[in-house]
C-alpha atoms as a PDB file:
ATOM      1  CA  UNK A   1      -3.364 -13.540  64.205  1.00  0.00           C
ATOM      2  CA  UNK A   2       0.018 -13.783  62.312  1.00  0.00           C
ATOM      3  CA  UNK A   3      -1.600 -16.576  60.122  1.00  0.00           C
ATOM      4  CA  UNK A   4      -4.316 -14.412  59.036  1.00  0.00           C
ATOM      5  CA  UNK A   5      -2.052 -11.292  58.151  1.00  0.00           C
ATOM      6  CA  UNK A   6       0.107 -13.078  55.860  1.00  0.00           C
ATOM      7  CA  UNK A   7      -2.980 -14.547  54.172  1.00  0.00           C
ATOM      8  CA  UNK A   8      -4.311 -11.287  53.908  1.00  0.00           C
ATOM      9  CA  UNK A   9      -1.079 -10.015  52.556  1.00  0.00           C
ATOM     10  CA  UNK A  10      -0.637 -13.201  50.152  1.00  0.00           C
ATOM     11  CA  UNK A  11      -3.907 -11.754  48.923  1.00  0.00           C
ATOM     12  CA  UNK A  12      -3.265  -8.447  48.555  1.00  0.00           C
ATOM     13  CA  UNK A  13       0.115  -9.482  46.445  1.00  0.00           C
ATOM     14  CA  UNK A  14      -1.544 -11.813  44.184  1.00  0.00           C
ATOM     15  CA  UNK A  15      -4.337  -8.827  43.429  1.00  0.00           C
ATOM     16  CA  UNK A  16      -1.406  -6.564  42.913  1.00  0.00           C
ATOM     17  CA  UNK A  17       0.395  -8.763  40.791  1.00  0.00           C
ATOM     18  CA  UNK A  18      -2.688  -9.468  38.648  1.00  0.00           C
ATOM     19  CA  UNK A  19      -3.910  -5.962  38.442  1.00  0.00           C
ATOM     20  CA  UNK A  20       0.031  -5.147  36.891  1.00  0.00           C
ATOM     21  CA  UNK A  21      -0.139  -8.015  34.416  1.00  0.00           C
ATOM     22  CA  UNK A  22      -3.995  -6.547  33.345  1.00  0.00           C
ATOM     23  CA  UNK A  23      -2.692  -3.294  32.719  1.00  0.00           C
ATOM     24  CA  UNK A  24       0.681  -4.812  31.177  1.00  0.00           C
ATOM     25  CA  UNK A  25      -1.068  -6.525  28.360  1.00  0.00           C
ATOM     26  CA  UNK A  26      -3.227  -3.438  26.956  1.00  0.00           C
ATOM     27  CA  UNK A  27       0.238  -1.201  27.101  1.00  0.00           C
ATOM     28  CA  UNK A  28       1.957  -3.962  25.560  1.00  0.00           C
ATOM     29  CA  UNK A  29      -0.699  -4.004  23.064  1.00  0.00           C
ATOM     30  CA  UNK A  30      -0.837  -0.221  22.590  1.00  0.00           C
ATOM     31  CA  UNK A  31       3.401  -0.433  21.722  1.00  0.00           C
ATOM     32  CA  UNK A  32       3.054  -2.789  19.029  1.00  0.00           C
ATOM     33  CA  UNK A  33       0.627  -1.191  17.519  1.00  0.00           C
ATOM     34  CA  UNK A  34       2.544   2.279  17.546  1.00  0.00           C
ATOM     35  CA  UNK A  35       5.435   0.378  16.224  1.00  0.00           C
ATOM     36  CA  UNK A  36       3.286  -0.797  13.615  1.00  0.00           C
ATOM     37  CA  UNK A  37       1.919   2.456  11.959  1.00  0.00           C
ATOM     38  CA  UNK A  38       5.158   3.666  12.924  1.00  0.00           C
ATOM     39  CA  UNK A  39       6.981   1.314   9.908  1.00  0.00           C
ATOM     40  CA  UNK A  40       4.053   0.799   8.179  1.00  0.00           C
ATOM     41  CA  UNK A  41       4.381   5.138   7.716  1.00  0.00           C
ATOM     42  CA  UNK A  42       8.359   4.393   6.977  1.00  0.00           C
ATOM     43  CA  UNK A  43       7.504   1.993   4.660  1.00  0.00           C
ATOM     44  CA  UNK A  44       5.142   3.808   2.055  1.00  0.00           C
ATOM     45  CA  UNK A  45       6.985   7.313   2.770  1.00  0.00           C
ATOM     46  CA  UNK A  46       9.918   4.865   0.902  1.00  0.00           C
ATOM     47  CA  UNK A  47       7.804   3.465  -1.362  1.00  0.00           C
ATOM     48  CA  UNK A  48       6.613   6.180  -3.025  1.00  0.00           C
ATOM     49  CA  UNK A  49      10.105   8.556  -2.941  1.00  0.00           C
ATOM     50  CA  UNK A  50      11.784   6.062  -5.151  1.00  0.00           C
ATOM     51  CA  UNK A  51      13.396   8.180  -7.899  1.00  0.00           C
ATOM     52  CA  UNK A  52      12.154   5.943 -10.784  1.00  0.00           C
ATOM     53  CA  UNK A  53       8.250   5.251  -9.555  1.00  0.00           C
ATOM     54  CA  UNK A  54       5.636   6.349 -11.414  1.00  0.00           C
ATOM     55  CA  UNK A  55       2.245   6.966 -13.031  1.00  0.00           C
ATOM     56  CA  UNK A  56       2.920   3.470 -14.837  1.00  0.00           C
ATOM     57  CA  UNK A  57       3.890   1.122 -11.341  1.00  0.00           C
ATOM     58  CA  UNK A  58       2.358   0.182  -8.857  1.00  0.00           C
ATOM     59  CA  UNK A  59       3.575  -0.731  -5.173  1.00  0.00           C
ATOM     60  CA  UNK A  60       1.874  -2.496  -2.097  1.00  0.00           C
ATOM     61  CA  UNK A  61       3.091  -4.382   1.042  1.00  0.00           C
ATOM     62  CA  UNK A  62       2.114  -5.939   4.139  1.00  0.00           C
ATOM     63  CA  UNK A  63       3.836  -6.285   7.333  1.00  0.00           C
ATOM     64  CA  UNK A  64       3.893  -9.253   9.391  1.00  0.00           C
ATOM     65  CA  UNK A  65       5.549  -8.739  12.936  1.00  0.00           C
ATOM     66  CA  UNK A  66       9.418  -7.649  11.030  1.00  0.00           C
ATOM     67  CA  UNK A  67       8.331  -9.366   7.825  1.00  0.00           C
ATOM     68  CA  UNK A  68       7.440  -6.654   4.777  1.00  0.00           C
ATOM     69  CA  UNK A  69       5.948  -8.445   1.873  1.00  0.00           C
ATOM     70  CA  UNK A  70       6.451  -6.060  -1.617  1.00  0.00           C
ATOM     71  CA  UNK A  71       3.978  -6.763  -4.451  1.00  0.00           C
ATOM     72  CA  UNK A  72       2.719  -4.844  -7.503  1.00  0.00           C
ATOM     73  CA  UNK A  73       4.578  -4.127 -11.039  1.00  0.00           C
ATOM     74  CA  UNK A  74       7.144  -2.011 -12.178  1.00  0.00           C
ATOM     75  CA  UNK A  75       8.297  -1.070 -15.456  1.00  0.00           C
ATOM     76  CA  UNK A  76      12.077  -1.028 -14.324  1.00  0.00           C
ATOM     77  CA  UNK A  77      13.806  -3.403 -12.829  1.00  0.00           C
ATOM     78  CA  UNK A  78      15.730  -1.093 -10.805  1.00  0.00           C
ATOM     79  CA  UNK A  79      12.395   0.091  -9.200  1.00  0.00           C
ATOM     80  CA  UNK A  80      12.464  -3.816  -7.873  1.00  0.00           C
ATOM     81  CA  UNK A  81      15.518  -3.859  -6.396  1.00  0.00           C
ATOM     82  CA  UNK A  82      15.704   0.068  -5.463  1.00  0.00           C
ATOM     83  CA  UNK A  83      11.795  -0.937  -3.242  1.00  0.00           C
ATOM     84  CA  UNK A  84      13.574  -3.591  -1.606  1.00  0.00           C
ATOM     85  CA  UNK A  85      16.728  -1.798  -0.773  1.00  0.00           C
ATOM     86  CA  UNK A  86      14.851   1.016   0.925  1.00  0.00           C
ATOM     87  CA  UNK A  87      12.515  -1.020   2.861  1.00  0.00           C
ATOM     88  CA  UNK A  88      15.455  -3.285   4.786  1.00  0.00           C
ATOM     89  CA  UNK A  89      17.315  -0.357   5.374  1.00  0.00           C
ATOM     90  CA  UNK A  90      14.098   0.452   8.513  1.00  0.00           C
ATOM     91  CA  UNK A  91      14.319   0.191  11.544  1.00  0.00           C
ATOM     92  CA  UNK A  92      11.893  -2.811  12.984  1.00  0.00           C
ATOM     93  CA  UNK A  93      12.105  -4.420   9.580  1.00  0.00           C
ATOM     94  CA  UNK A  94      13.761  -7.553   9.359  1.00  0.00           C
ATOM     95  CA  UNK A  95      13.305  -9.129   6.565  1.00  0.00           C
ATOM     96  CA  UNK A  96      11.744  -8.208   2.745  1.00  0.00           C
ATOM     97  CA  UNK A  97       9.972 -10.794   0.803  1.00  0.00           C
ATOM     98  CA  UNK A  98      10.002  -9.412  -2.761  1.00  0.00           C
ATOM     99  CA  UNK A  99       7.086 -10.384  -4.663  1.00  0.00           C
ATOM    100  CA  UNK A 100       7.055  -7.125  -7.300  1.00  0.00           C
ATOM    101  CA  UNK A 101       6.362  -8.353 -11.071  1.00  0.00           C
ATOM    102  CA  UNK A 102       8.605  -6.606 -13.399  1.00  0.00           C
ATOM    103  CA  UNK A 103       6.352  -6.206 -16.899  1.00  0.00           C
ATOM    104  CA  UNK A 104       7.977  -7.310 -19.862  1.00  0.00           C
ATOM    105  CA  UNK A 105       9.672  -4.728 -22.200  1.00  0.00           C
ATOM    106  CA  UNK A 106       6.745  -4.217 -24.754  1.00  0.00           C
ATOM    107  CA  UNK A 107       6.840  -0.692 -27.946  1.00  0.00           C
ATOM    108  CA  UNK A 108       3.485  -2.443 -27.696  1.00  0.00           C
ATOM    109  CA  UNK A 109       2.716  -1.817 -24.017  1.00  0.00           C
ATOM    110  CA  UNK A 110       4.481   1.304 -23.871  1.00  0.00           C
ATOM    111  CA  UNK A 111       2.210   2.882 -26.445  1.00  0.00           C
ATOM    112  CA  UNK A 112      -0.896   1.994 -24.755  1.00  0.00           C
ATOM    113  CA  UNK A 113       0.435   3.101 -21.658  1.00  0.00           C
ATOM    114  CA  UNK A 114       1.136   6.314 -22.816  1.00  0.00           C
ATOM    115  CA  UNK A 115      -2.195   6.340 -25.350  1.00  0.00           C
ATOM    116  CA  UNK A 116      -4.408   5.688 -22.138  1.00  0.00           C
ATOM    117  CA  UNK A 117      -2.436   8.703 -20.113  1.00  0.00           C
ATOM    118  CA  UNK A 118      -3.373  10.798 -22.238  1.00  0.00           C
ATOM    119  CA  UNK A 119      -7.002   9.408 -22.277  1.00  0.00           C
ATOM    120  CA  UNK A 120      -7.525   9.859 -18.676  1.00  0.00           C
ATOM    121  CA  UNK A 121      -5.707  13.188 -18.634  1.00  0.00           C
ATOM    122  CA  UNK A 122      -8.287  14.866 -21.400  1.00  0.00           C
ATOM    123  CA  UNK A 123     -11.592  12.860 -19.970  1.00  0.00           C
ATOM    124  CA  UNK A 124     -13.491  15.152 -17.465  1.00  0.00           C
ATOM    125  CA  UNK A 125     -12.107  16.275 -14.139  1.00  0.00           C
ATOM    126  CA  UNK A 126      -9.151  13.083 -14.363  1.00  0.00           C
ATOM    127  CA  UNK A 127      -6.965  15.283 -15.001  1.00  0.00           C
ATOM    128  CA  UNK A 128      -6.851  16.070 -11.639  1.00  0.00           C
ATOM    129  CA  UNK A 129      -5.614  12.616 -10.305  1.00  0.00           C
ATOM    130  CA  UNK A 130      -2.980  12.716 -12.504  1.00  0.00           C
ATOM    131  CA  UNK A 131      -1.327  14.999 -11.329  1.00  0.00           C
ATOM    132  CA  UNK A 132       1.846  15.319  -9.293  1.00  0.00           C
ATOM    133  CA  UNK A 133       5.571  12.796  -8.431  1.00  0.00           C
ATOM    134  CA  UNK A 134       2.700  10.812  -7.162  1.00  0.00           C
ATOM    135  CA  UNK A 135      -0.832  10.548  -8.876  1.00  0.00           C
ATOM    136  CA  UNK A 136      -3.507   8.767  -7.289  1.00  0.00           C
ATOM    137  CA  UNK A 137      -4.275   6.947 -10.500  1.00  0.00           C
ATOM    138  CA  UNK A 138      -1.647   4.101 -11.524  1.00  0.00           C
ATOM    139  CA  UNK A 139      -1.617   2.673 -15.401  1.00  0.00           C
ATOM    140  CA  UNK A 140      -0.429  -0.646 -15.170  1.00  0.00           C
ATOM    141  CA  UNK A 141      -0.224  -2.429 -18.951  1.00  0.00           C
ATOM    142  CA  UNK A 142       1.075  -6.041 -19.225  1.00  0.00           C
ATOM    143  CA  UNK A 143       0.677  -7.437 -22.675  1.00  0.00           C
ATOM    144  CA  UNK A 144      -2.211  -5.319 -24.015  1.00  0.00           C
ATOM    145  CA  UNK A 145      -4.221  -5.898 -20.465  1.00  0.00           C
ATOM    146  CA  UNK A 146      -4.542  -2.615 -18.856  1.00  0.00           C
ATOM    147  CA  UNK A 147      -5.251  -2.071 -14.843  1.00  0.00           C
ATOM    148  CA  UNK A 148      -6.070   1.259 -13.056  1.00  0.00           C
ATOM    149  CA  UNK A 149      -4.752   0.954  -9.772  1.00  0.00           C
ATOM    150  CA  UNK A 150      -4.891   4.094  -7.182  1.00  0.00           C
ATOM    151  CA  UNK A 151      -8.279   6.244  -5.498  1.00  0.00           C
ATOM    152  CA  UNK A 152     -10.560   8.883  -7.231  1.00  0.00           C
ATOM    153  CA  UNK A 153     -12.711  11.009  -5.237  1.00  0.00           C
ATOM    154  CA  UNK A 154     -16.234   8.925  -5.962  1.00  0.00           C
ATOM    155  CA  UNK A 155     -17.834   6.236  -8.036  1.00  0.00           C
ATOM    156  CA  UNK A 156     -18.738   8.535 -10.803  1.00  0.00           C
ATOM    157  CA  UNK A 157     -14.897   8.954 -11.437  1.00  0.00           C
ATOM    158  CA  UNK A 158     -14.398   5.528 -10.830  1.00  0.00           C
ATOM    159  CA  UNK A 159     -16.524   4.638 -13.835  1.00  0.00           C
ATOM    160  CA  UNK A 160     -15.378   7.425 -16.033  1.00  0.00           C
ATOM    161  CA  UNK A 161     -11.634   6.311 -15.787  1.00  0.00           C
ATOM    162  CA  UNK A 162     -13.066   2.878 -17.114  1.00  0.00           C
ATOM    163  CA  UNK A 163     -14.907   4.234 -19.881  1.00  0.00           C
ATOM    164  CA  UNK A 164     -12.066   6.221 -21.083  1.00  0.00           C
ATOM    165  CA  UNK A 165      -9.052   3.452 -20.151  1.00  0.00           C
ATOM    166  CA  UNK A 166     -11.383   1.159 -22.226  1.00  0.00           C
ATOM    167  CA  UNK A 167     -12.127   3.006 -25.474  1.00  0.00           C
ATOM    168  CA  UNK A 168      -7.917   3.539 -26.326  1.00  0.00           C
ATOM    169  CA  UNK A 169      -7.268   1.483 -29.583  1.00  0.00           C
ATOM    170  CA  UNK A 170      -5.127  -1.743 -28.862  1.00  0.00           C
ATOM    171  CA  UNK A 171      -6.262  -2.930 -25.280  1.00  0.00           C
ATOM    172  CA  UNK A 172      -7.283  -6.094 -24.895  1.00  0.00           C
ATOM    173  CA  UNK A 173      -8.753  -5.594 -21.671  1.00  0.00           C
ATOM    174  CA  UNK A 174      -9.378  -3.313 -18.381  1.00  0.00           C
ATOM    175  CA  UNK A 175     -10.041  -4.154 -14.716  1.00  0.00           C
ATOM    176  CA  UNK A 176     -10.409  -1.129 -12.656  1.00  0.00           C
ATOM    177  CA  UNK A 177      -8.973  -1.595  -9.186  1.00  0.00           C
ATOM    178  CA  UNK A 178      -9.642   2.115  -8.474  1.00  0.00           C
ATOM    179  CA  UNK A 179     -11.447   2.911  -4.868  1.00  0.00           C
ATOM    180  CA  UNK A 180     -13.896   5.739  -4.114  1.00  0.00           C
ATOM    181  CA  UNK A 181     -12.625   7.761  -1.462  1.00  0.00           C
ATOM    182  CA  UNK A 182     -16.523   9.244  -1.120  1.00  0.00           C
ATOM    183  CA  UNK A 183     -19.696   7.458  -2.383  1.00  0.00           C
ATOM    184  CA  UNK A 184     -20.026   4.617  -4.370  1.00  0.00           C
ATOM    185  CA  UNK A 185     -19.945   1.359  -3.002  1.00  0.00           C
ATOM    186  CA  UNK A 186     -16.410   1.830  -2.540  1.00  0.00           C
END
């Protein structure tokens, strides 16, 4: 009889111990992921207080595990190094991999950055997205090239903020990066 009670309760710990590890895991799970949108929150709230970003950069990142990866382009240098300053200083971050493009110092660029503002500003409701410290519409220009970077509400802005980035005298070139928040394909 004392054989078969400590097989029953060899059982009964095993089950025990397995049904803590199963529940474990999914917590475990749960905690990482908190921690996640937790600095992944941190990180953009950072991002886009910097005191010199604007209408003309444009910031992303990714986080792997304590890893942040910067990219995007910036028309000051200090904007670089101001990105990556902010981003070490959060808790759960580890390390920074800065991979933000400075754009070269261009009278050329400059005027079509500020020529294709002033586009989108006075084209239909676009006005609208560029408003604000941080519009959802980004100019980037790099050598005569220009890219819209950001979200408008639905394809039909999407496509109007091409047509009028596109018909400002000097640029080379446009790819529209924007996203739809509504409609579209986007």
């Amino acid at each position: 009889m004392k054989g078969f009670k400590n097989k029953i309760l060899g059982i009964a710990a095993v089950l025990t111990l397995a049904a803590s590890a199963g529940t474990a895991a999914p917590v475990q799970a749960q905690t990482q992921r908190a921690s996640f949108e937790q600095v992944s929150k941190k990180v953009r709230k950072e991002l886009v207080t910097l005191p010199y970003f604007g209408v003309f950069d444009n910031l992303a990142y990714k986080i792997d595990g304590g890893t942040v990866t910067l990219y995007g382009q910036v028309v000051r240098p200090s904007t670089r190094k101001d990105a990556e300053r902010s981003v070490a200083r959060i808790d759960g971050v580890e390390r920074v991999v800065n991979q933000i493009e400075v754009l070269p110092l261009s009278g050329f660029d400059d005027e079509i950055r500020y020529r294709t503002f002033r586009e989108l500003q006075r084209t239909g409701n676009l006005f609208y997205f560029m408003r604000g410290a941080n519009p959802s519409i980004h100019i980037i220009v790099n050598r005569g090239h220009v890219t819209l970077e950001g979200f408008v509400n639905n394809e039909g802005d999407r496509r109007l903020a091409n047509f009028a980035a596109r018909s400002v005298p000097g640029v080379f070139s446009v790819t529209n990066n924007l996203r739809a928040e509504r409609g579209g394909k986007y």
